[in-house]
Protein backbone atom coordinates (compact mmCIF):
# COMPACT_ATOMS: atom_id res chain seq x y z
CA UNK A 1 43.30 98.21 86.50
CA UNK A 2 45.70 97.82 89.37
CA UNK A 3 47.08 95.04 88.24
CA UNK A 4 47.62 96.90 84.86
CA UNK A 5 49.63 99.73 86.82
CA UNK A 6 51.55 97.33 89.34
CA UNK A 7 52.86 95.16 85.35
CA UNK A 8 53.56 98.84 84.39
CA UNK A 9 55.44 99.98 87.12
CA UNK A 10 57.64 97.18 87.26
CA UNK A 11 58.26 96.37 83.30
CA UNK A 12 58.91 99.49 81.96
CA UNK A 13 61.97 100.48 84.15
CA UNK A 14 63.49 96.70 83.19
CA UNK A 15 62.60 97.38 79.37
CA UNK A 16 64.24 101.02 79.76
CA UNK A 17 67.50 98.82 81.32
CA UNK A 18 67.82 95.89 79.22
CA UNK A 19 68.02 98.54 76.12
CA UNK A 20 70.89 100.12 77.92
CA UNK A 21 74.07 100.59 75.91
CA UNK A 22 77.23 99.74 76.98
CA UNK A 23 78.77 102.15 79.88
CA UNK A 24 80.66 105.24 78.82
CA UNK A 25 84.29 105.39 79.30
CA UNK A 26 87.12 102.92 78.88
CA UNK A 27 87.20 99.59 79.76
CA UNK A 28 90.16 99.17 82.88
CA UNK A 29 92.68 97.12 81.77
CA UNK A 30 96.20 96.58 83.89
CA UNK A 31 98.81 98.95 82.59
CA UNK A 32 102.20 97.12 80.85
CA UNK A 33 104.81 97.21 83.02
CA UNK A 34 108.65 95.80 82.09
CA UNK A 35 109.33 93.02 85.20
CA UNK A 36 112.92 91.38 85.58
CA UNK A 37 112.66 87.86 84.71
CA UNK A 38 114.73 87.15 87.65
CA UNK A 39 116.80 88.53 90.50
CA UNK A 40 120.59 89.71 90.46
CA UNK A 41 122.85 86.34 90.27
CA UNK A 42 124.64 87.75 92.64
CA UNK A 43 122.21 86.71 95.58
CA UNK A 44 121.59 83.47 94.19
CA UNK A 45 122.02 80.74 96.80
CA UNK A 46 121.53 76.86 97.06
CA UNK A 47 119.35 78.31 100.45
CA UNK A 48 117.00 80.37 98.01
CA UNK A 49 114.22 77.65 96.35
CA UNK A 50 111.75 79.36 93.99
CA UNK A 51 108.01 80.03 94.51
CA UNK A 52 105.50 80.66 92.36
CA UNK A 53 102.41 81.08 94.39
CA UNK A 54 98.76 82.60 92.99
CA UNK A 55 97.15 85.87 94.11
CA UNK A 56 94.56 83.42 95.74
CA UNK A 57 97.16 81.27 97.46
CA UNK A 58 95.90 80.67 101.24
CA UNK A 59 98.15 83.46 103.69
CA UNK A 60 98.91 82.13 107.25
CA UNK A 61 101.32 83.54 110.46
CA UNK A 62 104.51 83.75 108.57
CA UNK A 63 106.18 84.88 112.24
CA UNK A 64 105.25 80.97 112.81
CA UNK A 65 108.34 79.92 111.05
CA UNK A 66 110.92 81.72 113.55
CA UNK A 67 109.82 78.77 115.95
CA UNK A 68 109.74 81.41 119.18
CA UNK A 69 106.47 81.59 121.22
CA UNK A 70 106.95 84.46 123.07
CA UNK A 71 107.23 85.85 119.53
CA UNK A 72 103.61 84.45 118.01
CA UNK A 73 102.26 85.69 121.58
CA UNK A 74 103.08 89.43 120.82
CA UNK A 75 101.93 89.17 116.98
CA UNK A 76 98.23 87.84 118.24
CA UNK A 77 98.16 90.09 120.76
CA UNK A 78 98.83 92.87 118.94
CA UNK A 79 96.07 91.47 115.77
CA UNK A 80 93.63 92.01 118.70
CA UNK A 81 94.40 95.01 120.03
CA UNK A 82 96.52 97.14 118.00
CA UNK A 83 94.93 100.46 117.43
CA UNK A 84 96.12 101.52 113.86
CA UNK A 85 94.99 97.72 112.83
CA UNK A 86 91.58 98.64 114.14
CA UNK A 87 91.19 101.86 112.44
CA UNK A 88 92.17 100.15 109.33
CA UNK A 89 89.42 97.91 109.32
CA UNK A 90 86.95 100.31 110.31
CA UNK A 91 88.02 101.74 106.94
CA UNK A 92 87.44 98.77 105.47
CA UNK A 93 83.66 98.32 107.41
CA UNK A 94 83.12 102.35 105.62
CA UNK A 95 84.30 101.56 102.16
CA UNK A 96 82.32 98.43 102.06
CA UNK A 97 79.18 100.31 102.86
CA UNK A 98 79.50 102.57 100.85
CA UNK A 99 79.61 100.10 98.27
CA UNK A 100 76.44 98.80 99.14
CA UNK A 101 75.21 102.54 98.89
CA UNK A 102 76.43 102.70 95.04
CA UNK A 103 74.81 99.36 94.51
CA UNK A 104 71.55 100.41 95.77
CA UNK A 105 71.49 102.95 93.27
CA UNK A 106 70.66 100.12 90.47
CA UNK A 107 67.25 99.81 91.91
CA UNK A 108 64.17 102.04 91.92
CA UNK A 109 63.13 103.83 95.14
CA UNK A 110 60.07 102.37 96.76
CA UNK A 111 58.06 105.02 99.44
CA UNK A 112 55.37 104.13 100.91
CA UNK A 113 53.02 107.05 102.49
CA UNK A 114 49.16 107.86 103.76
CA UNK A 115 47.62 111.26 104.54
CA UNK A 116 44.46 111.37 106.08
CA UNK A 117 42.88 115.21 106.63
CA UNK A 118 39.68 116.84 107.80
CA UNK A 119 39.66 120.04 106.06
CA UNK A 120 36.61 122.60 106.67
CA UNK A 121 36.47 125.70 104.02
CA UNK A 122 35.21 129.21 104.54
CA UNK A 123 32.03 130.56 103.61
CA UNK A 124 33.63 133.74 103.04
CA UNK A 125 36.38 132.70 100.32
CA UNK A 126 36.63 133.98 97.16
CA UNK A 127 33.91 133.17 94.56
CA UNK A 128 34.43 131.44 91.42
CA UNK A 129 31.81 132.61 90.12
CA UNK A 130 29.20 135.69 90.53
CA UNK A 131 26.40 133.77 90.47
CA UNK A 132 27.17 130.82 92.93
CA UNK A 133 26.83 131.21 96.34
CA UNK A 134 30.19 130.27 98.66
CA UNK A 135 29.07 127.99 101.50
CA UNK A 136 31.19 126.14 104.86
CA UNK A 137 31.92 122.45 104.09
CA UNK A 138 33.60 119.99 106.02
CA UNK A 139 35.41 116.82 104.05
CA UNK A 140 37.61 114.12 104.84
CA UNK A 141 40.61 113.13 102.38
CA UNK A 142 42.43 110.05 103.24
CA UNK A 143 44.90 108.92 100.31
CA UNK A 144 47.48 105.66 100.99
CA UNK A 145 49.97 105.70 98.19
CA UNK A 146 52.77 104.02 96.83
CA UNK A 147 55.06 106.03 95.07
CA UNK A 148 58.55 104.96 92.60
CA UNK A 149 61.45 106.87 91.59
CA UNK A 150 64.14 105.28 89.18
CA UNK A 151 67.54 106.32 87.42
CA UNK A 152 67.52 104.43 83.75
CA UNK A 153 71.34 103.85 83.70
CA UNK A 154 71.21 104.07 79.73
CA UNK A 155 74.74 104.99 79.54
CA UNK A 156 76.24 103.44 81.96
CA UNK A 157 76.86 105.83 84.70
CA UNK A 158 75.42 104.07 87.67
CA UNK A 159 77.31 100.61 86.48
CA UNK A 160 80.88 103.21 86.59
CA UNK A 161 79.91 104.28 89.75
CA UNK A 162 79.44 101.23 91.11
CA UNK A 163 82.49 99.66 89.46
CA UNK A 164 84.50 102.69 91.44
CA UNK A 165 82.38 101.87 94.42
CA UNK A 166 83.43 98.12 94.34
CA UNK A 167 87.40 98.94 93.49
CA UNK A 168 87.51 101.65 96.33
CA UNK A 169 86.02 98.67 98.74
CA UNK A 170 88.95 96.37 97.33
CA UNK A 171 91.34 99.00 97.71
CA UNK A 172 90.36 99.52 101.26
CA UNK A 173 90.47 95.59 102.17
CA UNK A 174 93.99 95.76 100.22
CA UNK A 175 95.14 98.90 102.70
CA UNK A 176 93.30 96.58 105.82
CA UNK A 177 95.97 93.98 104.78
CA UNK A 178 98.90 95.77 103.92
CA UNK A 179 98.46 97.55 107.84
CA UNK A 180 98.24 93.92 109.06
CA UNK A 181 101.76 92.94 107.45
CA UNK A 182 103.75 96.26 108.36
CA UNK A 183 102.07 95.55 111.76
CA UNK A 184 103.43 92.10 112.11
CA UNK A 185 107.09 92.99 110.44
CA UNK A 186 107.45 96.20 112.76
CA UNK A 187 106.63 93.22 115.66
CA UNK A 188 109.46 90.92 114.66
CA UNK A 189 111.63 93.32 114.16
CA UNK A 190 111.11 95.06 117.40
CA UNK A 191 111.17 91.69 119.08
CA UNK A 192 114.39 90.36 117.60
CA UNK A 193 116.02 93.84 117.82
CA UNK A 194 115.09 93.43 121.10
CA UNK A 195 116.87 90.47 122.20
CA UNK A 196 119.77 91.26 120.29
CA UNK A 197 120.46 94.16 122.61
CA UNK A 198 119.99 91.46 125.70
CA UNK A 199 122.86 89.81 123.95
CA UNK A 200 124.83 92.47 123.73
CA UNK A 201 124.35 93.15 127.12
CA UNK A 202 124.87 90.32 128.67
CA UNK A 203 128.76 90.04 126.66
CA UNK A 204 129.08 94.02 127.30
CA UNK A 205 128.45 93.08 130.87
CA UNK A 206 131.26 90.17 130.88
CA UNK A 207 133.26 92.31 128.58
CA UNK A 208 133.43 94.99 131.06
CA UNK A 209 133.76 92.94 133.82
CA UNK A 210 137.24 91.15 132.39
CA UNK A 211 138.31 94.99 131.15
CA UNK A 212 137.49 95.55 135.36
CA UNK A 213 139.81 92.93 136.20
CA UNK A 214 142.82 94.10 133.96
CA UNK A 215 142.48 97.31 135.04
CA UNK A 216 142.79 96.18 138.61
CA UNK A 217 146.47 93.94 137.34
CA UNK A 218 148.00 96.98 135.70
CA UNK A 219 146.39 98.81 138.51
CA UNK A 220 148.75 96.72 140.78
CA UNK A 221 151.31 96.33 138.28
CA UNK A 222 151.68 100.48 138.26
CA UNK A 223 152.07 100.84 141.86
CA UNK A 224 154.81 98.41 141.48
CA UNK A 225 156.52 100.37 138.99
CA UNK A 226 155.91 97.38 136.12
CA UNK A 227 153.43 99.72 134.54
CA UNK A 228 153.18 102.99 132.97
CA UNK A 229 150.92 105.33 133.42
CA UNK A 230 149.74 105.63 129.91
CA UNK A 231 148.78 101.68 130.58
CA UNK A 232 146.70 102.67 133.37
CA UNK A 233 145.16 105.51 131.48
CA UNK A 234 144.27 103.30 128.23
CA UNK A 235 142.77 100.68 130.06
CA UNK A 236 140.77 102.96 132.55
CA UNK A 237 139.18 104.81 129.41
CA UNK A 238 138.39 101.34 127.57
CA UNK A 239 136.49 100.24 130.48
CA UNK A 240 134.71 103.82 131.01
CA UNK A 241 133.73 103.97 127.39
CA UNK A 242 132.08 100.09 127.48
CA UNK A 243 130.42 100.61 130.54
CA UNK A 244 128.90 103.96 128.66
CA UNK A 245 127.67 101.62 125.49
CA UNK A 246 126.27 99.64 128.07
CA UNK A 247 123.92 101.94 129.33
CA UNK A 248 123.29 103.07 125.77
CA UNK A 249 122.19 99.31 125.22
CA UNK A 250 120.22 99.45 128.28
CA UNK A 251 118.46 102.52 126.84
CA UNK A 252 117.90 101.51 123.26
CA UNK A 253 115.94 98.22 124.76
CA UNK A 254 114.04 99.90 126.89
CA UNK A 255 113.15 101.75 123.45
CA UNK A 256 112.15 98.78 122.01
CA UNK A 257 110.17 97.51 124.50
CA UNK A 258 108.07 100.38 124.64
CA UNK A 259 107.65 99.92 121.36
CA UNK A 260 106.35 96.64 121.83
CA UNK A 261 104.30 97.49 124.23
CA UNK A 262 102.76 100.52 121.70
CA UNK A 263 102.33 97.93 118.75
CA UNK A 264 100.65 95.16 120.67
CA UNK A 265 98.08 97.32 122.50
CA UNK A 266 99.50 97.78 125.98
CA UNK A 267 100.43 101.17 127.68
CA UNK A 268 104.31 101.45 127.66
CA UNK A 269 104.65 101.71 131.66
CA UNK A 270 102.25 98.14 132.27
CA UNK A 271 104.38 96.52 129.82
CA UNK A 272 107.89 94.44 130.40
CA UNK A 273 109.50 91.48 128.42
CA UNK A 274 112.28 89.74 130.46
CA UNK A 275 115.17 89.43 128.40
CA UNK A 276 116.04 86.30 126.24
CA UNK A 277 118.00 85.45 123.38
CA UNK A 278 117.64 85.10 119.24
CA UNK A 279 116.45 81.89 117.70
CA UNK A 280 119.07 79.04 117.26
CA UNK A 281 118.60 79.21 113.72
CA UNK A 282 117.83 81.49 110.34
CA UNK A 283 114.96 79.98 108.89
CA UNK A 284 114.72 79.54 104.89
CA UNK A 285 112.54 82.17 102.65
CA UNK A 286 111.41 81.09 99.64
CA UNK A 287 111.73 83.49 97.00
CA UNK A 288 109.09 84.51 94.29
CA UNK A 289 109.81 85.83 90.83
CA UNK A 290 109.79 89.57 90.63
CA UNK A 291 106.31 88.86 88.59
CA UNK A 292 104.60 87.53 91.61
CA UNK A 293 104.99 90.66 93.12
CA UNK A 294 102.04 91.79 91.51
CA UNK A 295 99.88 89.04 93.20
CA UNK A 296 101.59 89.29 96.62
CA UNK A 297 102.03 92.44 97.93
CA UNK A 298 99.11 94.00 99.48
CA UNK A 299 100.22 97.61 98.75
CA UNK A 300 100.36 96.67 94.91
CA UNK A 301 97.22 95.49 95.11
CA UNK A 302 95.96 98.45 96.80
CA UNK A 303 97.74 100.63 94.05
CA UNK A 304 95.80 98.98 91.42
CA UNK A 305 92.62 98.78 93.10
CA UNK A 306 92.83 102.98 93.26
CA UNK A 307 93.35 102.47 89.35
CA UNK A 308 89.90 100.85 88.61
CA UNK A 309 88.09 103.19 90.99
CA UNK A 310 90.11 106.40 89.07
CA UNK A 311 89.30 104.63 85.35
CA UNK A 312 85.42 104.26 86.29
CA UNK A 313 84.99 107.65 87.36
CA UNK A 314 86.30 108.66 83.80
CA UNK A 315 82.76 106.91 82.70
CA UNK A 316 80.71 108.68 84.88
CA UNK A 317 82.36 112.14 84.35
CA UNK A 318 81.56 111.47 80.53
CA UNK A 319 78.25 110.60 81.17
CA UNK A 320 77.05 114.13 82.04
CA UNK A 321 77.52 115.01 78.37
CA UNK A 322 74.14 113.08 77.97
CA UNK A 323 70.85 113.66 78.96
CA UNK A 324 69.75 111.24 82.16
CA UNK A 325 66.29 109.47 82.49
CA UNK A 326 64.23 109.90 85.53
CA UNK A 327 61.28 107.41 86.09
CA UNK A 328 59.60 110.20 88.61
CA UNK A 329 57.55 110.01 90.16
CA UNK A 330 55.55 107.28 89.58
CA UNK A 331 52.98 105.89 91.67
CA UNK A 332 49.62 104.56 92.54
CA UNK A 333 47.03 104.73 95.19
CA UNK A 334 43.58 105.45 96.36
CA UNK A 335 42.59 108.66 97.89
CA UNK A 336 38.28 109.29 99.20
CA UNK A 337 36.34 111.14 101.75
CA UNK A 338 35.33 108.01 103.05
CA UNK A 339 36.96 105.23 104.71
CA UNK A 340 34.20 102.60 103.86
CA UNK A 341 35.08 103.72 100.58
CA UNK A 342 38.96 104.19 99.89
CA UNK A 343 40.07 101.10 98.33
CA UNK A 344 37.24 100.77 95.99
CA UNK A 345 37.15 101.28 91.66
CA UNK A 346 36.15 105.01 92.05
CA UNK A 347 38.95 106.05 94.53
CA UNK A 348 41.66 104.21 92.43
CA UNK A 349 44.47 106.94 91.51
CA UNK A 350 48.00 106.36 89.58
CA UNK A 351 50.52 108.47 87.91
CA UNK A 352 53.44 108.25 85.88
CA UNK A 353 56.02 109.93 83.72
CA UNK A 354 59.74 110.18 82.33
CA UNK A 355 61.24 113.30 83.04
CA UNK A 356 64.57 114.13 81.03
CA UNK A 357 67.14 116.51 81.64
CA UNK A 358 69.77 117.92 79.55
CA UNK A 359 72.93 120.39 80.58
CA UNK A 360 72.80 122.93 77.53
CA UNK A 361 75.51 124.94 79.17
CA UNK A 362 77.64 124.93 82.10
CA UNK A 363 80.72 126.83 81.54
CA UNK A 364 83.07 123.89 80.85
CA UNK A 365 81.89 122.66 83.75
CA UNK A 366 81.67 119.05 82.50
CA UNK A 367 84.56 118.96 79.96
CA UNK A 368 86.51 119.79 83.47
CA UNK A 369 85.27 117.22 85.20
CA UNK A 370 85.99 114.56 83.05
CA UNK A 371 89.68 115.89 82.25
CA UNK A 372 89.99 115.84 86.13
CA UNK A 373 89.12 112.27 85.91
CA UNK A 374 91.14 111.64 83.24
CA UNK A 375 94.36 112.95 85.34
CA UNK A 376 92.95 111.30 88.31
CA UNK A 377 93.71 108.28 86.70
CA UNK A 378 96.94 108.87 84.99
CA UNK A 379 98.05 109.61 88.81
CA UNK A 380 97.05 106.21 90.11
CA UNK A 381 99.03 104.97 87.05
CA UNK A 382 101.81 106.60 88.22
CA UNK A 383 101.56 105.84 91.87
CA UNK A 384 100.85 101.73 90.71
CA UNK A 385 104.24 101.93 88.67
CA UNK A 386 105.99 103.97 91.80
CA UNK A 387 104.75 100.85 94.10
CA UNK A 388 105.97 98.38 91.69
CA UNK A 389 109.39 99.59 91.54
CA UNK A 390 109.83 100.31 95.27
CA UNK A 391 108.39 96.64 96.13
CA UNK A 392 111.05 95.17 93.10
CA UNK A 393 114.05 97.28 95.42
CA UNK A 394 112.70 96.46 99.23
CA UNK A 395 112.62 93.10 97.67
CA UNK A 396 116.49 93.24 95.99
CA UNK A 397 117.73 95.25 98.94
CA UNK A 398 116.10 92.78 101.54
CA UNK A 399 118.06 89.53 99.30
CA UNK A 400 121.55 92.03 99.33
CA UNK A 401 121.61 92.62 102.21
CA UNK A 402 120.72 88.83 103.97
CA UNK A 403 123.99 87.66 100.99
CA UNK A 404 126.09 90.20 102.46
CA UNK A 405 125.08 89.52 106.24
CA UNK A 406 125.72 85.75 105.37
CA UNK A 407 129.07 86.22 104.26
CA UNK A 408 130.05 88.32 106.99
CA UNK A 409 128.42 86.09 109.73
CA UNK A 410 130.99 83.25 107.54
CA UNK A 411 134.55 85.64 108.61
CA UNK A 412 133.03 86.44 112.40
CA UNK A 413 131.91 82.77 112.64
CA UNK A 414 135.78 81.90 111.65
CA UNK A 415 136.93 85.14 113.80
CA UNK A 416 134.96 83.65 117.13
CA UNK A 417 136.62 80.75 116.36
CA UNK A 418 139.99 81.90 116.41
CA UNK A 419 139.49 84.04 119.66
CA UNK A 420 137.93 80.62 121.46
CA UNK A 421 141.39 78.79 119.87
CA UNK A 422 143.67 81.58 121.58
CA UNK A 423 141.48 81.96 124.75
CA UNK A 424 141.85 78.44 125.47
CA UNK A 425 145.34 78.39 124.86
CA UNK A 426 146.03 81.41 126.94
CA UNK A 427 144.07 80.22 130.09
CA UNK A 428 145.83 76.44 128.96
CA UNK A 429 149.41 78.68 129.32
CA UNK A 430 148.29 80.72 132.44
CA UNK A 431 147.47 77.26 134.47
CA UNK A 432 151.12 75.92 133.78
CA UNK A 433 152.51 79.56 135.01
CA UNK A 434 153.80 80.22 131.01
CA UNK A 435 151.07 83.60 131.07
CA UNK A 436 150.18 85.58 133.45
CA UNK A 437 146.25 87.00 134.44
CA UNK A 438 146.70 90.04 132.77
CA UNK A 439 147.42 88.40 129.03
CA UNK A 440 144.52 85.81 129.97
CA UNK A 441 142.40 88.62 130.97
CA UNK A 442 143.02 90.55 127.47
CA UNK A 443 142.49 87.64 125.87
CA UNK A 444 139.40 87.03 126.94
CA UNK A 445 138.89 90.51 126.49
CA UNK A 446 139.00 89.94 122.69
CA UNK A 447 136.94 87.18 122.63
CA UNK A 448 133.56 88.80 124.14
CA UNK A 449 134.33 91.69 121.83
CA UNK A 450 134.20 89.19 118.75
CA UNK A 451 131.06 87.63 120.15
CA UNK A 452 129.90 90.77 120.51
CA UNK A 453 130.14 91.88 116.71
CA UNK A 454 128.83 88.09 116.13
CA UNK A 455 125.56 89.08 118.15
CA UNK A 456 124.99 91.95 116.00
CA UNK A 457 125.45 90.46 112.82
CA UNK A 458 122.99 87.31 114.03
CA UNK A 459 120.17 90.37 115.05
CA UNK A 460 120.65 91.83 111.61
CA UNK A 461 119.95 88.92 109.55
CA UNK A 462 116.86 88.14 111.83
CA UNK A 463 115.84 91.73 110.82
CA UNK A 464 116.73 91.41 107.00
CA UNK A 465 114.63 88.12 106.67
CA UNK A 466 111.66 89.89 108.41
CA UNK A 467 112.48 92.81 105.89
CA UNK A 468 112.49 90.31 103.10
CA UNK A 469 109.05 88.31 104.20
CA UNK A 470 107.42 91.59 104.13
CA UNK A 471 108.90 92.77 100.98
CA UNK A 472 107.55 89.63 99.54
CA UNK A 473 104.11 89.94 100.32
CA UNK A 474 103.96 88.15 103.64
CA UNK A 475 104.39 84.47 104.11
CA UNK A 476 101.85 81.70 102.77
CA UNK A 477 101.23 78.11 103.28
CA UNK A 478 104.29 76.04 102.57
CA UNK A 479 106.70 78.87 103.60
């Protein structure tokens, strides 16, 4: 017999499954969008090589390929001990337990319980009958039990749920590594924006100190009446107004490095990086067709995973049309006065039964839900296209703007030049007496202010090839 009600308990709820239809509610399938084959000509460059790597392709430290160490230093550190980065994958710890929790609900609900009771009645209760005489008794009643409770997902609504479940979890490791590449790019851009403001400084600091010394010749040159004072004016405003950029450099790095210090974990006031200078070089980005997008990015993804979780719940919304199957409660056990005789034939005891439940009327209540679903869903739609087309422009505007920055660093490269070319002339004229110290001293005037502009066109195309790497998707082996 209890083997009977064990075969029972166990093969009707996987007879009641395997009959199952087909879950309720569409199938997800990616939504059509219209991709550029390519990207604008007009950024095309022998430097550009084409990529074409899979969603699955192995990521690694894309900072790795600046070559600075001070640089992969800060990015570890702040992998390790950035607080948003944590948060994010205590999300992702949530969502996938709560996955798990969905899952569970595929499987029946074991319990486990025993009661034991010593019960004495009165003498003095109620009769039953006239002609019977109430007396005291005294009995035991100890009763183990095991008990089952099951959901027969004949429609599909627990498989929905669980597909959500699952999407939501994918969505959440997508959002863990989208925070993880902002994190990284908000680094290297704070790092090289950074040291482009030491450069600056340190040429602001020369450039002031050769404005100091004309100042001093037409200084002298006034008093001797070989100056005006409109000279002396000019120059003395000049030098106030770069000494007040200077300090405004001074104050937009100390910006930065508390920013540093913020991103990688450290309080702002423990925190200092001694200044240095940018990489030697502009390393190489491969590009990826506009396509690969799709497979890359890590907001994208995230975007899409929100899709499947908002297309499953449209199944389980639908499924409260339909009645749902309850295996409960179900369950066997003994139950005697005596312990010498509870697990024997007599005290045997089992019971079980489908209970099934119907909505007959609600108010609309369920037609609402599942057109709430339905424009749940045709929101993520939106929001996947919006992320699409804002990753295809970060990704355009990031190639632009490195073209643009390249053909500009060509003129100042050419314009540095030049100013080198005159500077050594003058100071070439000055030592055979043909120029004096204050046309040497202007000259070289001009030339820190062209390194100058050089500087800042080097820091922005350090910060539009970080722009571009994270527009991309990140870096990946090979890069």
């Amino acid at each position: 017999m209890k083997k009977r009600l064990v075969t029972l308990l166990v093969t009707l709820p996987c007879a009641l499954l395997g009959a199952g239809c087909s879950p309720l509610g569409p199938d997800y399938q990616r939504p059509a969008l219209e991709m550029p084959q390519e990207w604008k000509s007009s950024v095309t460059d022998s430097q550009w090589q084409l990529a074409q790597p899979a969603d699955d392709a192995p990521k690694h430290d894309w900072w790795t390929i600046f070559g600075d160490e001070q640089l992969n230093h800060l990015e570890n550190r702040s992998l390790q001990d950035n607080p948003t980065l944590q948060a994010a994958l205590a999300r992702l710890d949530q969502a996938l337990a709560q996955s798990n929790m969905h899952a569970a609900g595929q499987f029946p609900t074991v319990q486990l319980s025993a009661t034991g009771s010593r019960t004495r009645t009165s003498a003095d209760r109620p009769v039953s009958s006239y002609g019977t005489v109430n007396s005291s008794t005294i009995q035991n009643d100890f009763r183990p039990q095991l008990s089952v409770s099951y959901e027969f997902d004949w429609l599909g609504k627990i498989r929905r749920d669980i597909e959500g479940a699952r999407a939501s979890a994918q969505q959440a490791r997508a959002d863990q590594e989208n925070v993880r590449l902002v994190l990284t790019a908000q680094v290297a851009s704070a790092y090289f924006q950074l040291h482009q403001y030491d450069e600056e400084i340190d040429l602001l600091s020369q450039s002031t100190a050769s404005q100091q010394k004309v100042l001093d010749l037409i200084n002298k040159r006034y008093t001797q009446g070989a100056a005006g004072q409109a000279d002396l004016a000019q120059q003395s405003a000049l030098l106030e107004s770069s000494q007040a950029q200077l300090e405004l450099l001074k104050a937009q790095r100390n910006r930065q490095e508390n920013a540093l210090a913020t991103l990688s974990g450290t309080p702002a006031a423990s925190f200092h990086l001694p200044p240095g200078k940018l990489p030697t070089s502009l390393p190489d980005t491969p590009l990826v067709l506009p396509s690969s997008l799709l497979e890359r990015r890590p907001d994208i993804a995230s975007a899409e995973r929100a899709m499947v979780a908002a297309n499953a719940q449209i199944g389980v919304a639908k499924a409260a049309y339909f009645p749902s199957l309850m295996l409960s409660p179900a369950y066997g056990g003994y139950e005697a006065n005596r312990l010498a005789n509870l697990f024997s034939a007599p005290s045997l005891i089992w019971s079980i039964g489908l209970a099934a439940t119907q909505t007959l009327f609600d108010g609309g209540r369920t037609s609402a839900g599942v057109d709430f679903a339905k424009a749940s869903y045709a929101g993520t739609v939106a929001s996947y296209r919006q992320a699409v087309l804002t990753a295809i422009q970060e990704s355009q505007d990031a190639m632009d703007m490195l073209h643009e920055l390249a053909l500009a660093r060509q003129k100042q490269d050419e314009a540095v030049r030049q100013q080198n070319k005159a500077y050594r002339i003058s100071l070439a004229r000055y030592r055979e007496g043909l120029d004096n110290a204050l046309t040497l001293a202007v000259t070289q005037q001009n030339q820190l202010a062209a390194e100058r502009v050089l500087s800042q066109i080097q820091g922005n195309q350090f910060l539009s090839s970080v722009g571009l790497i994270k527009a991309l998707g990140g870096g990946w082996q090979g890069l």
